[in-house]
PDB file of N, CA and C in Angstrom:
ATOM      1  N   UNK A   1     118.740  66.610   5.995  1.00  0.00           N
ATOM      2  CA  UNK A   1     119.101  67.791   5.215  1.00  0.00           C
ATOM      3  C   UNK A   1     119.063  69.005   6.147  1.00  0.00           C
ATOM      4  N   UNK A   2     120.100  69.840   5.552  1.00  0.00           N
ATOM      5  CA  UNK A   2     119.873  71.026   6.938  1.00  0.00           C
ATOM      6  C   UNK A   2     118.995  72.062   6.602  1.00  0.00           C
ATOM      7  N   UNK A   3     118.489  72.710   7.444  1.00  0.00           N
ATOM      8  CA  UNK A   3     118.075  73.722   7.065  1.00  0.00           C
ATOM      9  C   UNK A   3     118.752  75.368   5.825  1.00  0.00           C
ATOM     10  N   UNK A   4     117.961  75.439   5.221  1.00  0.00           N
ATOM     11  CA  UNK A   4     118.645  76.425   4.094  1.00  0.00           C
ATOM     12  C   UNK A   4     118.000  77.906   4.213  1.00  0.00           C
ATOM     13  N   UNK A   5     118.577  78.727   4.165  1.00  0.00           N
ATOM     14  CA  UNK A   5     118.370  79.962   3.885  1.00  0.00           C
ATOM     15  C   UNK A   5     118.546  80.748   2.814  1.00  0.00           C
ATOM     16  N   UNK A   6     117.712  81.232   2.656  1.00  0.00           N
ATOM     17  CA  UNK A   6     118.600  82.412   1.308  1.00  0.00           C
ATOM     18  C   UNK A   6     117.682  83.685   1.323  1.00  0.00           C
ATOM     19  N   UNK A   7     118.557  84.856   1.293  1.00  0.00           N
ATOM     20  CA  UNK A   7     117.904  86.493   1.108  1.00  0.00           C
ATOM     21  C   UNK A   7     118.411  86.549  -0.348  1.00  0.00           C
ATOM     22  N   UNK A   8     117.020  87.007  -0.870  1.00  0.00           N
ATOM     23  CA  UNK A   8     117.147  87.354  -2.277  1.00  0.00           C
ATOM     24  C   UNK A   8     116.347  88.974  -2.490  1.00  0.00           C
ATOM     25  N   UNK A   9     116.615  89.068  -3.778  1.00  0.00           N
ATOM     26  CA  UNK A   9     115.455  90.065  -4.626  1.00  0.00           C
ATOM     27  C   UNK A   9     115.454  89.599  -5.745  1.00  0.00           C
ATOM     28  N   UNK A  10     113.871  90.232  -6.050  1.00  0.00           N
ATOM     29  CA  UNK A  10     112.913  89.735  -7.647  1.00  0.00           C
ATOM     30  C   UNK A  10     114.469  89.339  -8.549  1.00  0.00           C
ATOM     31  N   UNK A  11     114.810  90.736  -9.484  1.00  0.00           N
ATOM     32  CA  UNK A  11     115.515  90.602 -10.127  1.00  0.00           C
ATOM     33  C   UNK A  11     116.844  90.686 -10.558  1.00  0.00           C
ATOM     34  N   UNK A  12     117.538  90.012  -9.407  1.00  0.00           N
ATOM     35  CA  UNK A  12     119.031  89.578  -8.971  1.00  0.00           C
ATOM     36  C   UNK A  12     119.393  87.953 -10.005  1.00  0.00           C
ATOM     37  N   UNK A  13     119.636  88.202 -10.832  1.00  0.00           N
ATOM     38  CA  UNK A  13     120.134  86.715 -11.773  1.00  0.00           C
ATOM     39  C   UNK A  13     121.315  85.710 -10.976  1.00  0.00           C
ATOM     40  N   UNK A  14     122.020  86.646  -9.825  1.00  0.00           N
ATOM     41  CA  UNK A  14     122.975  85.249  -8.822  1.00  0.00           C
ATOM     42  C   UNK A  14     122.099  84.426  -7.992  1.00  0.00           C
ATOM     43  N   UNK A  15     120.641  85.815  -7.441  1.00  0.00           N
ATOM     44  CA  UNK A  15     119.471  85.140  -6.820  1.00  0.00           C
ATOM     45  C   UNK A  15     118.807  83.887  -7.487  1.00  0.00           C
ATOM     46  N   UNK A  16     118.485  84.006  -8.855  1.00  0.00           N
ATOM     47  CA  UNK A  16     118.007  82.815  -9.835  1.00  0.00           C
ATOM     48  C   UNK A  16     118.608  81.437  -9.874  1.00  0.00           C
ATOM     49  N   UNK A  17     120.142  81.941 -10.092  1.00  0.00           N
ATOM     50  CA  UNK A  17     121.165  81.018 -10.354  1.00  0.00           C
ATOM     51  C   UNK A  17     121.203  80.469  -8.896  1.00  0.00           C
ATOM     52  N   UNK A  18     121.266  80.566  -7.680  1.00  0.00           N
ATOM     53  CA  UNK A  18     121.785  79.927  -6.209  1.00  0.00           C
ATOM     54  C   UNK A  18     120.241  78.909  -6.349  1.00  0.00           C
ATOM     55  N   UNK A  19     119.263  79.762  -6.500  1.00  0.00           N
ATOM     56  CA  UNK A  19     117.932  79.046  -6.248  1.00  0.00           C
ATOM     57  C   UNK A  19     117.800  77.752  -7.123  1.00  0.00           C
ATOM     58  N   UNK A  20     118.376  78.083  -8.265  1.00  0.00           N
ATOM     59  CA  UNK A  20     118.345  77.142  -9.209  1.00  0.00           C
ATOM     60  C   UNK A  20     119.114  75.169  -8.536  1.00  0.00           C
ATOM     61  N   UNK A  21     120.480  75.798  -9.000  1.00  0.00           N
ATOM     62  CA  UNK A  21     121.288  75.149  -7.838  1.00  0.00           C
ATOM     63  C   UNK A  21     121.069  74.258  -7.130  1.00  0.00           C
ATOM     64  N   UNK A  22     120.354  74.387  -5.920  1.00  0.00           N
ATOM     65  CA  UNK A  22     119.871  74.122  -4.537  1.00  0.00           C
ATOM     66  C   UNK A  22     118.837  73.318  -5.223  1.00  0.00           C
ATOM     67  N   UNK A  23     117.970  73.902  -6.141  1.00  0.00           N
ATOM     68  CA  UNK A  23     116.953  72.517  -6.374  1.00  0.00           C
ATOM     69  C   UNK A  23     117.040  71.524  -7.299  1.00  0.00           C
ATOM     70  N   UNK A  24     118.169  72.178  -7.474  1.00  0.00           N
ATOM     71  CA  UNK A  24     119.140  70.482  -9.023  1.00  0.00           C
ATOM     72  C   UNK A  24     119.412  69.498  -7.792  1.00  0.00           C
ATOM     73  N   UNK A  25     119.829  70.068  -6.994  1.00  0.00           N
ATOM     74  CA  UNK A  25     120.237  69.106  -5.727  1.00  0.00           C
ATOM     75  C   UNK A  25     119.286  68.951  -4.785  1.00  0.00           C
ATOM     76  N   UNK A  26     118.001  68.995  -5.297  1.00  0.00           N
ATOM     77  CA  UNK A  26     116.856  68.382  -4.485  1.00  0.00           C
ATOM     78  C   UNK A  26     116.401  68.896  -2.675  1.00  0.00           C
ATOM     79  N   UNK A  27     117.418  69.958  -2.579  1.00  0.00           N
ATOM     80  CA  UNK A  27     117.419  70.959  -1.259  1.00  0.00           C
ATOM     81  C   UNK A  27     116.157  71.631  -1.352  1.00  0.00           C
ATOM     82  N   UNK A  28     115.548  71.939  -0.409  1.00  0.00           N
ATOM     83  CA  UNK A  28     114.505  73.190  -0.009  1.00  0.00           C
ATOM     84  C   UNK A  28     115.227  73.881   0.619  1.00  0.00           C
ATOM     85  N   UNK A  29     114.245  75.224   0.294  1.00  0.00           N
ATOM     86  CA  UNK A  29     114.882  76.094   1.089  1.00  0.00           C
ATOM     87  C   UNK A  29     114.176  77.278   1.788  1.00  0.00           C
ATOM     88  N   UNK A  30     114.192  78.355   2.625  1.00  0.00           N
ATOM     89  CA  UNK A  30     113.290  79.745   2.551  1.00  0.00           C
ATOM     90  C   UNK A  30     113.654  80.532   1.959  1.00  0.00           C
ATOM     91  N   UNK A  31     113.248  81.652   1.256  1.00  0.00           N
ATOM     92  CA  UNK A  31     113.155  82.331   0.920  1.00  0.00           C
ATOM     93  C   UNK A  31     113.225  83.417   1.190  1.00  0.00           C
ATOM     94  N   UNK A  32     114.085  84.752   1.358  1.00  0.00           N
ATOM     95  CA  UNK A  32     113.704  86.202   1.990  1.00  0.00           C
ATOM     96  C   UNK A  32     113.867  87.231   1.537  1.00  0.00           C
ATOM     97  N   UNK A  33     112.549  87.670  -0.017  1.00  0.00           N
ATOM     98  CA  UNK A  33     112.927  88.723  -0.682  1.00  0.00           C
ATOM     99  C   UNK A  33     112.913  90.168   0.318  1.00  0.00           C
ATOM    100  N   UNK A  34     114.488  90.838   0.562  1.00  0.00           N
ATOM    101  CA  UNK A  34     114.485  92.000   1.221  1.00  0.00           C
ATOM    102  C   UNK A  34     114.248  93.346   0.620  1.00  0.00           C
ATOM    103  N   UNK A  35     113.615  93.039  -0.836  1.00  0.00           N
ATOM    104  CA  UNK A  35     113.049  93.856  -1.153  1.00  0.00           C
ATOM    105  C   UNK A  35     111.571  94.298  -0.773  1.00  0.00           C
ATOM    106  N   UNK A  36     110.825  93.315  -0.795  1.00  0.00           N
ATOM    107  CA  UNK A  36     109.497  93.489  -0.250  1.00  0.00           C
ATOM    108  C   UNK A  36     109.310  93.190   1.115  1.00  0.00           C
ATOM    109  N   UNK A  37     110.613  92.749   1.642  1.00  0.00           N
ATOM    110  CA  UNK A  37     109.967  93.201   3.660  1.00  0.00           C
ATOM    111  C   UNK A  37     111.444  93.130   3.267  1.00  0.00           C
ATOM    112  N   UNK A  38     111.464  94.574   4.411  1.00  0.00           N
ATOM    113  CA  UNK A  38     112.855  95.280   4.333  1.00  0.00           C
ATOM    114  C   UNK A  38     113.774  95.010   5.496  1.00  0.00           C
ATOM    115  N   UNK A  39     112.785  94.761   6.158  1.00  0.00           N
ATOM    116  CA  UNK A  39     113.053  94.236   7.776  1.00  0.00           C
ATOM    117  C   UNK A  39     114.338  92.985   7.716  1.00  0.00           C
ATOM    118  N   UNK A  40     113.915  92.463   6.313  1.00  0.00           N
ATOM    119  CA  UNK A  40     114.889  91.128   6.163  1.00  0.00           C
ATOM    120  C   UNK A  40     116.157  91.789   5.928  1.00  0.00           C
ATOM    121  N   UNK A  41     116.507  92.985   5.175  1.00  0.00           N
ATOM    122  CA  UNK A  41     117.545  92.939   4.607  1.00  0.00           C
ATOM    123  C   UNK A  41     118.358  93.551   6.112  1.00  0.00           C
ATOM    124  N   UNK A  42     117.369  94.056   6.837  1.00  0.00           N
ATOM    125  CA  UNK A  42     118.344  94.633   8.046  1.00  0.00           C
ATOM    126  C   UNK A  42     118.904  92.745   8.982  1.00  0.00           C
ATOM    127  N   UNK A  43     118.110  91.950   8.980  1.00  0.00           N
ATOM    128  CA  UNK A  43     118.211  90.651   9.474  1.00  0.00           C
ATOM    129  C   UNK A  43     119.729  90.376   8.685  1.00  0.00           C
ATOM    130  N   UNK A  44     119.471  90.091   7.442  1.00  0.00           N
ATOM    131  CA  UNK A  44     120.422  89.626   6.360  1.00  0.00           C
ATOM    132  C   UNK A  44     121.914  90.597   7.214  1.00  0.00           C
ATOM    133  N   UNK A  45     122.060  92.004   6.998  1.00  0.00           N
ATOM    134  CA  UNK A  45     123.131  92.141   7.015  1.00  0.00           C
ATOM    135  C   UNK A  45     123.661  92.158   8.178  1.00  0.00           C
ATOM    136  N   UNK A  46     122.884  92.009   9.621  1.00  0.00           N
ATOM    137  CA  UNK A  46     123.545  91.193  10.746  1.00  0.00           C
ATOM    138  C   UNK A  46     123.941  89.490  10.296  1.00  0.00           C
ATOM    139  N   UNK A  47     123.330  89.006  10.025  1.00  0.00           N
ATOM    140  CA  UNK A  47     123.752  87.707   9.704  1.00  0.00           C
ATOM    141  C   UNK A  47     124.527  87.485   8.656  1.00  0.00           C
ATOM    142  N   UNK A  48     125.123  88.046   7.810  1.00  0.00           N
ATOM    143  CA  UNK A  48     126.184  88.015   6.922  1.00  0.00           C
ATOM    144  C   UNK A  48     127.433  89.107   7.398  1.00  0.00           C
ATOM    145  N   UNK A  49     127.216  89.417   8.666  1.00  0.00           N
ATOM    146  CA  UNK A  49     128.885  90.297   9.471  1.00  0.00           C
ATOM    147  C   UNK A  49     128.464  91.386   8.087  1.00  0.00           C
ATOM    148  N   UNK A  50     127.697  92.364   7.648  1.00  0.00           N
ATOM    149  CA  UNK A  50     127.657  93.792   6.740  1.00  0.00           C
ATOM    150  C   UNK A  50     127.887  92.997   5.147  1.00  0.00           C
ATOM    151  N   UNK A  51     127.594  92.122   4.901  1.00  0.00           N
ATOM    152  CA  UNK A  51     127.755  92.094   3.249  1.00  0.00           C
ATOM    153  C   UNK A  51     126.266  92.408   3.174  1.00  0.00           C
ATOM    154  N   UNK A  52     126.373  92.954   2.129  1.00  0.00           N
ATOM    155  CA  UNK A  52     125.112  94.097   1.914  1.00  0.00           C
ATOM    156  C   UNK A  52     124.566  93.197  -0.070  1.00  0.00           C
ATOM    157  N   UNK A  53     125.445  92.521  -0.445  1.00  0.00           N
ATOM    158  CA  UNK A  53     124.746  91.985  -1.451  1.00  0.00           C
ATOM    159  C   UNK A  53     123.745  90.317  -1.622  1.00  0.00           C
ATOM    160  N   UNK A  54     122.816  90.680  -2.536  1.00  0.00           N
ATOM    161  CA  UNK A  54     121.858  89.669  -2.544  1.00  0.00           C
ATOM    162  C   UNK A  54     122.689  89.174  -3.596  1.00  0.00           C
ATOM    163  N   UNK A  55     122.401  87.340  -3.688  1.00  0.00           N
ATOM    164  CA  UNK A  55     122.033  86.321  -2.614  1.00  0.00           C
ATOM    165  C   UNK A  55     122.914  85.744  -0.846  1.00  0.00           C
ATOM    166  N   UNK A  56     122.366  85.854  -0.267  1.00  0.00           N
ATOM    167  CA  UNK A  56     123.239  85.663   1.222  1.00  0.00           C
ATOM    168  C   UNK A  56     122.404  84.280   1.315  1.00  0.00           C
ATOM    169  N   UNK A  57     123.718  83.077   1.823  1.00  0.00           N
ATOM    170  CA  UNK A  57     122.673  82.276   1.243  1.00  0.00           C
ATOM    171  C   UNK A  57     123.672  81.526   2.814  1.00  0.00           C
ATOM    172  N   UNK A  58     122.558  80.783   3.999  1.00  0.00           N
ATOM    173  CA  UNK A  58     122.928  80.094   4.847  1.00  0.00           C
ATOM    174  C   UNK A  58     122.437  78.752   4.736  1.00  0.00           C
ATOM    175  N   UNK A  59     123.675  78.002   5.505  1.00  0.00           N
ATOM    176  CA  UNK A  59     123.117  76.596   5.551  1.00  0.00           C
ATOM    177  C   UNK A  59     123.371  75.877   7.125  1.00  0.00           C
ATOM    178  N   UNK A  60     122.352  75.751   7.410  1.00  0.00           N
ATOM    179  CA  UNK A  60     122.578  75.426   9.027  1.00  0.00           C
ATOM    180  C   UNK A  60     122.781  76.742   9.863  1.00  0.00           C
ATOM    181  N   UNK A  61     123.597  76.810  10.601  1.00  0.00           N
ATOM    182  CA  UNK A  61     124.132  77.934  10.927  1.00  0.00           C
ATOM    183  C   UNK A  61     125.677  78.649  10.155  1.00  0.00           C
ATOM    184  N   UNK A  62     125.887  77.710   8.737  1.00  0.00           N
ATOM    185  CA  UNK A  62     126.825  78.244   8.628  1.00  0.00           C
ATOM    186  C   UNK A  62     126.760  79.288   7.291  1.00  0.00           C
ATOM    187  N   UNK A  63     127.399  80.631   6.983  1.00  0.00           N
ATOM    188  CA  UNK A  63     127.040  81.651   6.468  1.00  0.00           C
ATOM    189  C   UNK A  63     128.178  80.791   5.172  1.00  0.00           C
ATOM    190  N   UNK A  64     127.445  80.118   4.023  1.00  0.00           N
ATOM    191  CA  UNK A  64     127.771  79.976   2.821  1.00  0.00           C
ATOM    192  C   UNK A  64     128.676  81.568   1.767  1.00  0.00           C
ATOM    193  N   UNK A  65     128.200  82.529   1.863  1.00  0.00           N
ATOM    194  CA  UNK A  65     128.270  83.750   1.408  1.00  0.00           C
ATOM    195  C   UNK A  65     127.426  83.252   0.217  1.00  0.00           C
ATOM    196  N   UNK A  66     127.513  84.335  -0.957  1.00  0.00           N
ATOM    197  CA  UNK A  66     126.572  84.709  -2.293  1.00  0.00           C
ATOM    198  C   UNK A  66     127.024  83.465  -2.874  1.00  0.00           C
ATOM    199  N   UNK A  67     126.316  83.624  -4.474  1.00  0.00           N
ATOM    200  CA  UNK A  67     126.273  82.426  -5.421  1.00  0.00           C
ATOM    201  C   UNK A  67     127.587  81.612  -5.641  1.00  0.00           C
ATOM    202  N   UNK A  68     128.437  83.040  -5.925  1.00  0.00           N
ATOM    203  CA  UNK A  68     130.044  82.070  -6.331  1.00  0.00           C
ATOM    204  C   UNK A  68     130.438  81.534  -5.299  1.00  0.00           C
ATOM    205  N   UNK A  69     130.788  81.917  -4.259  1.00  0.00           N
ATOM    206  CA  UNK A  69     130.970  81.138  -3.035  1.00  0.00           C
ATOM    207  C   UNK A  69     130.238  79.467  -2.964  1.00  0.00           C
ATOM    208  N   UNK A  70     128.902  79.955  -2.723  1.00  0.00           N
ATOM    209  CA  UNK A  70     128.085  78.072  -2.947  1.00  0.00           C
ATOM    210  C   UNK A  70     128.822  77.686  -4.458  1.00  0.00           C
ATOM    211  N   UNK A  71     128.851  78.003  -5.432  1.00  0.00           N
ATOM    212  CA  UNK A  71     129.022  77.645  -6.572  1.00  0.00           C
ATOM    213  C   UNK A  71     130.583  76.393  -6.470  1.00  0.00           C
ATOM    214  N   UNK A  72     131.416  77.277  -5.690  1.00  0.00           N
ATOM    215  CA  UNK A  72     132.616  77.218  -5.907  1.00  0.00           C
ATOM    216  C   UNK A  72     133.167  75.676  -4.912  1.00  0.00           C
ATOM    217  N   UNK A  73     132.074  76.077  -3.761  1.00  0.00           N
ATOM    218  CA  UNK A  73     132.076  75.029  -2.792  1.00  0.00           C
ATOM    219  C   UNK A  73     131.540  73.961  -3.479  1.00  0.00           C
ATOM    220  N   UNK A  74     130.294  73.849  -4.314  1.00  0.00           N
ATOM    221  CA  UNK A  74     130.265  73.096  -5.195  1.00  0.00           C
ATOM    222  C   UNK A  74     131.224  72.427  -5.806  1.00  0.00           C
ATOM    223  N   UNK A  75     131.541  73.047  -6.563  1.00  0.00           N
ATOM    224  CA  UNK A  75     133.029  72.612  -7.554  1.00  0.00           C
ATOM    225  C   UNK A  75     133.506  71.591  -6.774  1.00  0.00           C
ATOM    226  N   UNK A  76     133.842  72.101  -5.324  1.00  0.00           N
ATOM    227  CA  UNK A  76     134.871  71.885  -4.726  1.00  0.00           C
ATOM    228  C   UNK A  76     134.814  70.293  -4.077  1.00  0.00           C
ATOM    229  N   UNK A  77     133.241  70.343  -4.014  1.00  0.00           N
ATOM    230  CA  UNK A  77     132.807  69.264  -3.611  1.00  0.00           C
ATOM    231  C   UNK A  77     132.118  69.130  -2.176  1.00  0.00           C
ATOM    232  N   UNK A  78     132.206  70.106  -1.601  1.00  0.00           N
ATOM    233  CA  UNK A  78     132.063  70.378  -0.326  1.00  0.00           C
ATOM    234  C   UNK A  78     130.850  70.785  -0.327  1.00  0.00           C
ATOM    235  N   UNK A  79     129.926  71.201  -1.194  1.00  0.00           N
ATOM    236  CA  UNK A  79     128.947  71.809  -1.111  1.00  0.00           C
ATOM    237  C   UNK A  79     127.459  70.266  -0.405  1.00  0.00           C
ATOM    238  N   UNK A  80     127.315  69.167  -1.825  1.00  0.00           N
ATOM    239  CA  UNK A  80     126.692  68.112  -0.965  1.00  0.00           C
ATOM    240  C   UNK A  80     126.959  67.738   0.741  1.00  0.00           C
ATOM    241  N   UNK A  81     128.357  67.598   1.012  1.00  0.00           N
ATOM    242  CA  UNK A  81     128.108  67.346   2.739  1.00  0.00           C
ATOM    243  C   UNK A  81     127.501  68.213   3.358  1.00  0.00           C
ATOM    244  N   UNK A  82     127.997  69.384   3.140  1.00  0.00           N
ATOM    245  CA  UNK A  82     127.110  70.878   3.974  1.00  0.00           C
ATOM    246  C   UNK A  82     125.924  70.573   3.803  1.00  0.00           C
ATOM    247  N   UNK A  83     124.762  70.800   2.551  1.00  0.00           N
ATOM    248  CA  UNK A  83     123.494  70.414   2.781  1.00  0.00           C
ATOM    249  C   UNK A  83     123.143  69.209   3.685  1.00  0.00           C
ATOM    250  N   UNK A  84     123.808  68.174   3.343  1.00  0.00           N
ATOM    251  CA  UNK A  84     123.203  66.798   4.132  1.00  0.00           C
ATOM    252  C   UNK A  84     123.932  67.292   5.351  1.00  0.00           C
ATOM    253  N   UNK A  85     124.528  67.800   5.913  1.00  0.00           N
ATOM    254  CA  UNK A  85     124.793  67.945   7.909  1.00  0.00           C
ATOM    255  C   UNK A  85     125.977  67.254   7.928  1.00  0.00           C
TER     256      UNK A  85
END
């Protein structure tokens, strides 16, 4: 399984929903509320090329983007290979 990322805050409901997600599908992941260390959100928006909204959600090295994005890759089907590598 690859490694997972995700920058969130407390009360972001796409934040809930991605987290949710990820553990229907038995993924772990970290965690990086950039609300309470802020330091992350400056991390986050180098690593998302300036998208400035929570959830920024990586997998491996590759930048998934926010919920609909994973969501959609989901759908799509593409989302299981990405987690497993």
């Amino acid at each position: 399984m690859q490694t997972i990322e995700i920058y969130t805050s407390p009360l972001c409901g796409y934040c809930h929903a991605a987290k949710r997600l990820l553990t229907d599908k038995g993924a772990s992941f970290t965690e990086y509320d950039v609300v309470r260390t802020p330091e992350k959100r400056q991390e986050m928006l180098s690593r998302a090329n300036g998208r400035h909204t929570v959830p920024q959600i990586f997998v491996g090295q590759t930048h998934v983007g926010g919920y609909d994005d994973m969501a959609a890759l989901d759908r799509a089907g593409k989302l299981d290979p990405l987690l497993k590598g």
